[in-house]
C-alpha atoms as a PDB file:
ATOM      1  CA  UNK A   1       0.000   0.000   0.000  1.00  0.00           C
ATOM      2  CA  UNK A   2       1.573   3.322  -0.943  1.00  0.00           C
ATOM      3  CA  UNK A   3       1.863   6.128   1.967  1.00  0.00           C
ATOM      4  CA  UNK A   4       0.033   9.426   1.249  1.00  0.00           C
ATOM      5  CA  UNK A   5       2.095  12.091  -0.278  1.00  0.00           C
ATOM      6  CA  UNK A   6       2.667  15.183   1.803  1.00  0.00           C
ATOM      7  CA  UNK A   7      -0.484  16.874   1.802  1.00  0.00           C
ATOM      8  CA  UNK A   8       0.534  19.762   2.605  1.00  0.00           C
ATOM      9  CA  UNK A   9       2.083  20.346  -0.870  1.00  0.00           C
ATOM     10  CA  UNK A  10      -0.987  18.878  -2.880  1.00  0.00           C
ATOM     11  CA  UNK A  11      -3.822  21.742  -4.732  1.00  0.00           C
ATOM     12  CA  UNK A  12      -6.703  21.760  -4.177  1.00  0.00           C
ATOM     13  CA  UNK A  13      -7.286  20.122  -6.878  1.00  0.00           C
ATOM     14  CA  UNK A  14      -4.947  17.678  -6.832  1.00  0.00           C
ATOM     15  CA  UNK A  15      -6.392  16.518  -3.345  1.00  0.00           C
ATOM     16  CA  UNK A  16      -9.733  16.441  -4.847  1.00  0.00           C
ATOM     17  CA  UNK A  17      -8.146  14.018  -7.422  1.00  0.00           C
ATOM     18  CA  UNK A  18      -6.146  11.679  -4.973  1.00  0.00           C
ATOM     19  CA  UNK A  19      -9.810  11.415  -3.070  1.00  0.00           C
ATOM     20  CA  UNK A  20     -11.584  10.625  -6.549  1.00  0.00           C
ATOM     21  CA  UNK A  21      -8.225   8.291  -7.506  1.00  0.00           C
ATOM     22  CA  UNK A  22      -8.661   6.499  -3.662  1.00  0.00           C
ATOM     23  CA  UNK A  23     -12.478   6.212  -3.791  1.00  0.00           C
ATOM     24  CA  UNK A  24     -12.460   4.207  -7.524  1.00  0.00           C
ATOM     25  CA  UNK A  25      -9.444   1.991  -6.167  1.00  0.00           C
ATOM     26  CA  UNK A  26     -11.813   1.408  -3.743  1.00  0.00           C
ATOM     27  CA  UNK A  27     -15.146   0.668  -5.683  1.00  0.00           C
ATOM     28  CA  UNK A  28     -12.966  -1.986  -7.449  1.00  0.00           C
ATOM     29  CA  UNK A  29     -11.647  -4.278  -4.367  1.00  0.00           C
ATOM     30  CA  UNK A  30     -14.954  -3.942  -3.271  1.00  0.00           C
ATOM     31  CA  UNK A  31     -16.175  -5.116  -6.467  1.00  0.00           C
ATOM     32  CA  UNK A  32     -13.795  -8.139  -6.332  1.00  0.00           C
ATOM     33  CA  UNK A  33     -14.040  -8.849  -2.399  1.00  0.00           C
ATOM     34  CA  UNK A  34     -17.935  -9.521  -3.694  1.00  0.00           C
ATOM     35  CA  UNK A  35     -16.894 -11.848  -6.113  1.00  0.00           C
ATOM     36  CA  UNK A  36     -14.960 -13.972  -4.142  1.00  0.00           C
ATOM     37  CA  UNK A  37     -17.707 -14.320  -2.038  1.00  0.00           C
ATOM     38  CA  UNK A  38     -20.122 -15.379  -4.342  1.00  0.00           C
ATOM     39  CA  UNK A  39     -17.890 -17.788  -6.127  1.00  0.00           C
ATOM     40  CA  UNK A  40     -17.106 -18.823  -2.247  1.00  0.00           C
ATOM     41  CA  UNK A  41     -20.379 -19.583  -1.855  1.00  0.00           C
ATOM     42  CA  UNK A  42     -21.696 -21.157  -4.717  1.00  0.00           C
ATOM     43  CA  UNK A  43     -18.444 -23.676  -3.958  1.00  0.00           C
ATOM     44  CA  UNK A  44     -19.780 -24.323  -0.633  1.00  0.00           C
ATOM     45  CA  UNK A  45     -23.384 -24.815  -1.729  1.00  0.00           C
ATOM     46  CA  UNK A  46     -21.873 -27.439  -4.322  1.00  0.00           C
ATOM     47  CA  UNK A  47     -19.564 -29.200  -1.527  1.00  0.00           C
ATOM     48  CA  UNK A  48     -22.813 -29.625   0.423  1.00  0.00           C
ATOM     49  CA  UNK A  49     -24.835 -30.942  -2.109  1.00  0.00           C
ATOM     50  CA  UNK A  50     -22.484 -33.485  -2.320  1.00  0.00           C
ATOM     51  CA  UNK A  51     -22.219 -34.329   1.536  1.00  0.00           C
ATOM     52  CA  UNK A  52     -25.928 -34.594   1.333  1.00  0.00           C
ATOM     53  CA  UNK A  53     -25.941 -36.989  -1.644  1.00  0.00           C
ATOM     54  CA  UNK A  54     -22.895 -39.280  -0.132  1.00  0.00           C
ATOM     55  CA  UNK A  55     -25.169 -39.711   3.030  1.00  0.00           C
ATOM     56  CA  UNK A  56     -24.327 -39.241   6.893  1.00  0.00           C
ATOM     57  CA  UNK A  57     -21.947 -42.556   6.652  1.00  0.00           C
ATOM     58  CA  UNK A  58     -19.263 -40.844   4.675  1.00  0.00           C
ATOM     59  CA  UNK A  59     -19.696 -37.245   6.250  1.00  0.00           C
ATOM     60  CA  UNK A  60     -19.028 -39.879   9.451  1.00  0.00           C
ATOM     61  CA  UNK A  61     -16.221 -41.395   7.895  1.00  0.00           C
ATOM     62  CA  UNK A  62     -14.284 -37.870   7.179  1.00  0.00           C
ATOM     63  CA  UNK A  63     -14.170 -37.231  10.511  1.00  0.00           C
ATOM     64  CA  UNK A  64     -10.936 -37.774  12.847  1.00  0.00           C
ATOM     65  CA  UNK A  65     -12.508 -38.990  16.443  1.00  0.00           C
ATOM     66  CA  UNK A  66      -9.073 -39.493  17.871  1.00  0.00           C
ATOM     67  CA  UNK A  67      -7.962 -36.118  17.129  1.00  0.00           C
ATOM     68  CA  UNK A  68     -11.407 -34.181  18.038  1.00  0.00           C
ATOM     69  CA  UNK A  69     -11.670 -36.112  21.795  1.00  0.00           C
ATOM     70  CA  UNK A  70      -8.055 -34.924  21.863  1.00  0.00           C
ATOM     71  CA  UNK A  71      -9.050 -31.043  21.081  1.00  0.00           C
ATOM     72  CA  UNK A  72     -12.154 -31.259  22.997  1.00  0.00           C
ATOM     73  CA  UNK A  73     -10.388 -32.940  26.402  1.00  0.00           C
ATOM     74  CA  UNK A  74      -7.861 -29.487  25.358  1.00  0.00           C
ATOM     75  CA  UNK A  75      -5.282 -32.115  24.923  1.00  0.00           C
ATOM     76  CA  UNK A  76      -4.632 -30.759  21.433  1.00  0.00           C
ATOM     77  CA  UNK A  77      -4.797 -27.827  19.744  1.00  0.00           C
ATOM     78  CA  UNK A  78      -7.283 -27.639  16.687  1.00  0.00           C
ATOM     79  CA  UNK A  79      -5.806 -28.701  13.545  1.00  0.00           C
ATOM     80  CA  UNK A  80      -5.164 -25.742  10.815  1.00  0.00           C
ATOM     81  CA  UNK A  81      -7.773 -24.726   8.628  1.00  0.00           C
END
């Protein structure tokens, strides 16, 4: 991320341009952050459909007991996501 010039030297104007500059920059991550969360979630809708169509055996069968009576007894620290 770039520092702010010294704003003390900028116009008028040219202040009125960094804000203008600053404020697009903006619209666009924004734009993109929104996205990424749609294309998140339309993953995770698709990940669950399939869950739901393998049936509660192999959601069972994914899961670690060992490790997560170890994290709940706080004998363990949760694995990393």
């Amino acid at each position: 991320m770039e520092l702010l010039p010294d704003l003390a030297t900028l116009t008028d104007a040219d202040l009125k341009q960094l804000i203008k500059d600053l404020q697009e920059e903006e619209r666009e991550i924004s734009y993109q952050r929104r996205l990424l969360h749609g294309k998140i979630d339309i993953l995770r809708a698709e990940y669950q459909a399939r869950l739901k169509a393998a049936g509660p055996e192999t959601i069972l069968s994914q899961v670690d007991v060992e490790s997560l009576t170890e994290i709940l007894a706080g004998k363990a620290a949760p694995p990393a996501a």
